[in-house]
C-alpha atoms as a PDB file:
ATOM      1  CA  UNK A   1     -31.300  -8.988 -15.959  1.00  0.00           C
ATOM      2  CA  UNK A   2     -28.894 -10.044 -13.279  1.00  0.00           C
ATOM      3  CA  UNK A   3     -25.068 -11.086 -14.371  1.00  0.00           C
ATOM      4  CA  UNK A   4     -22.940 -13.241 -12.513  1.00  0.00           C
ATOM      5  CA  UNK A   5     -19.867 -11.235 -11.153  1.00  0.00           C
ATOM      6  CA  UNK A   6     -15.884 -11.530 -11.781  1.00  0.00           C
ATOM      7  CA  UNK A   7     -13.951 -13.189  -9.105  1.00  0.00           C
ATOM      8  CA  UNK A   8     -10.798 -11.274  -8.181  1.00  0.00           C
ATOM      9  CA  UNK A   9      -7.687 -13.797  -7.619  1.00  0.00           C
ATOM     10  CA  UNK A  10      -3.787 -13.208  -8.144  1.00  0.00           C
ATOM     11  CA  UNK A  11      -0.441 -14.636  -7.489  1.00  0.00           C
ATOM     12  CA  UNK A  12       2.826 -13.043  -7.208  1.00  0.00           C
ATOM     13  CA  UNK A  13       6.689 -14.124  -7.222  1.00  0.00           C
ATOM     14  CA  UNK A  14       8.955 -13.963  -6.334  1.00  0.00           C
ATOM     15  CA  UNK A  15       6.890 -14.787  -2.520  1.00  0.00           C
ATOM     16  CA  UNK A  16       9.964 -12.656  -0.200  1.00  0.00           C
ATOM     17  CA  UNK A  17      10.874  -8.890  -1.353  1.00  0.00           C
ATOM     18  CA  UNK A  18      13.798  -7.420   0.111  1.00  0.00           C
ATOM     19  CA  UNK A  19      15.791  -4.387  -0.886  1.00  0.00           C
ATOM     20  CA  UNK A  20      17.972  -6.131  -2.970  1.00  0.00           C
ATOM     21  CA  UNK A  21      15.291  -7.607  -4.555  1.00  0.00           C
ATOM     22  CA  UNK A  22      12.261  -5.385  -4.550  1.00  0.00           C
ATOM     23  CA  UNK A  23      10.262  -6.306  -8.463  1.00  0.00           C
ATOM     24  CA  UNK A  24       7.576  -8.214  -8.048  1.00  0.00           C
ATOM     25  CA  UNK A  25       5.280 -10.144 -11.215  1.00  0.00           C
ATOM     26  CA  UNK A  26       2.033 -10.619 -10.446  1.00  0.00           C
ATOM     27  CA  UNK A  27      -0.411 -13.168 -12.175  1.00  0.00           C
ATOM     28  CA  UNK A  28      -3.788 -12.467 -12.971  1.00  0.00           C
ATOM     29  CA  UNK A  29      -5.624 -15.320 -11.876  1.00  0.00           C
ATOM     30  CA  UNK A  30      -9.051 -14.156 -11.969  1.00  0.00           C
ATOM     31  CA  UNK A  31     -12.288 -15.864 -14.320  1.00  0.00           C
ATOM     32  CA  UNK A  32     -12.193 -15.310 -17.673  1.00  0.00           C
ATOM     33  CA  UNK A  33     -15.549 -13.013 -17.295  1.00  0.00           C
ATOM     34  CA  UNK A  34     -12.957 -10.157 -15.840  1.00  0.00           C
ATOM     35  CA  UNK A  35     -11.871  -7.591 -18.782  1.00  0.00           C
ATOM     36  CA  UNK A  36     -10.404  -4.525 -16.636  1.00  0.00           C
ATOM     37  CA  UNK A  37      -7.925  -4.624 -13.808  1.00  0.00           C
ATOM     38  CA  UNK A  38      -6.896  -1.940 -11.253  1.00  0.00           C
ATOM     39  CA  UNK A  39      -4.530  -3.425  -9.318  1.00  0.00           C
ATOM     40  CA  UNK A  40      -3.135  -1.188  -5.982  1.00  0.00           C
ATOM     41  CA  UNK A  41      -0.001  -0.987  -4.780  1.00  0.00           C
ATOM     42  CA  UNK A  42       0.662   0.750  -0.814  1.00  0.00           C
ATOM     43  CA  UNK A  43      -0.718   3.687  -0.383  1.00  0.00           C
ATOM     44  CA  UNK A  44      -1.528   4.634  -3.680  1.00  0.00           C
ATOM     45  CA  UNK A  45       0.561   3.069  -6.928  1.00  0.00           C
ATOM     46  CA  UNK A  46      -1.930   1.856  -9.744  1.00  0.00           C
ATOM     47  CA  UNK A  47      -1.060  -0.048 -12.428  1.00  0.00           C
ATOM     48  CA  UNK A  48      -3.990  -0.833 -15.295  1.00  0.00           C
ATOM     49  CA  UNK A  49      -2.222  -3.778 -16.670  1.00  0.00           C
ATOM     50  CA  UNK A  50      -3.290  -7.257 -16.753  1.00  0.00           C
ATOM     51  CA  UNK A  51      -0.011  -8.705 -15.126  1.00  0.00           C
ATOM     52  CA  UNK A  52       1.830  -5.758 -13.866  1.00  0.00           C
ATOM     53  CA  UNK A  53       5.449  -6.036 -12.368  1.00  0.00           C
ATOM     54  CA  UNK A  54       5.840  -3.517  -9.402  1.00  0.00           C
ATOM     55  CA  UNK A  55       8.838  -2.417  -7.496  1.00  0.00           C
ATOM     56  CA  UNK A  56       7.782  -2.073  -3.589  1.00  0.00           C
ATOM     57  CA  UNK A  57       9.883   0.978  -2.653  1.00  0.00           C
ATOM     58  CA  UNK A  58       9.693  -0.826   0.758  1.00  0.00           C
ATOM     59  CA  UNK A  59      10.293  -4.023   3.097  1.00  0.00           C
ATOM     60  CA  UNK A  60       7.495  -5.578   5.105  1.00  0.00           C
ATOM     61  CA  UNK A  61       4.237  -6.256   4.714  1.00  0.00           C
ATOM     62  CA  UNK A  62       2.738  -5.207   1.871  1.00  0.00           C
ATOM     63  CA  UNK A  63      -1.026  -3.905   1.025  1.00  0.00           C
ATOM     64  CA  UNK A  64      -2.243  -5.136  -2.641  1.00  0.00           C
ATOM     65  CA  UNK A  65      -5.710  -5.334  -4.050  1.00  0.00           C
ATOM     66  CA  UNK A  66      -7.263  -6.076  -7.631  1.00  0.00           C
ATOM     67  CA  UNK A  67     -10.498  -4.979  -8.562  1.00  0.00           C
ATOM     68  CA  UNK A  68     -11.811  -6.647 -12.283  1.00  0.00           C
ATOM     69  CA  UNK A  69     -14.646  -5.843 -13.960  1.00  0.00           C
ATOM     70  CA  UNK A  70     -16.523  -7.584 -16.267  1.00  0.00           C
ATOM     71  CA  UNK A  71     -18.339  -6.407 -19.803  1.00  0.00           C
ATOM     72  CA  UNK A  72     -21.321  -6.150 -17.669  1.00  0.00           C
ATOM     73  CA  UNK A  73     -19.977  -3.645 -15.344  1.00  0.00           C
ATOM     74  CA  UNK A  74     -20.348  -6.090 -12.203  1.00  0.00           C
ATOM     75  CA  UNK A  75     -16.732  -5.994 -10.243  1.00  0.00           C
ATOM     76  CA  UNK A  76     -15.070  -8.131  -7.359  1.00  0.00           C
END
């Protein structure tokens, strides 16, 4: 059988990090199919929660990804 996949999506706030204000929430925006989340920070910070809050030790741009997967296995 083929399964439809997850689609990946966030938001974050606040939108500018400076050093003075470096914590970050992010939102999980993704479908409601998507039951794990492995969110990267940088070069290599992980967080495994749904709606993690990170700290970017760091001004600047900033690399972030989340990968979801779904009960299926299928991932975005």
């Amino acid at each position: 059988a083929v399964f439809p996949k997850p689609r990946a999506a966030f938001d974050y706030n606040p939108k500018t990090v400076s050093n003075l204000n470096n914590r970050v929430q992010f939102e999980n925006l993704s479908d409601t199919s998507a039951i794990l989340f492995n969110w990267r920070f940088g070069p290599g910070d992980v967080s495994l929660d749904e709606n993690p809050v990170y700290a970017f030790p760091d001004t600047g741009a900033q690399e972030v990804r989340l990968l979801v997967t779904n009960v299926h296995g299928c991932q975005d």
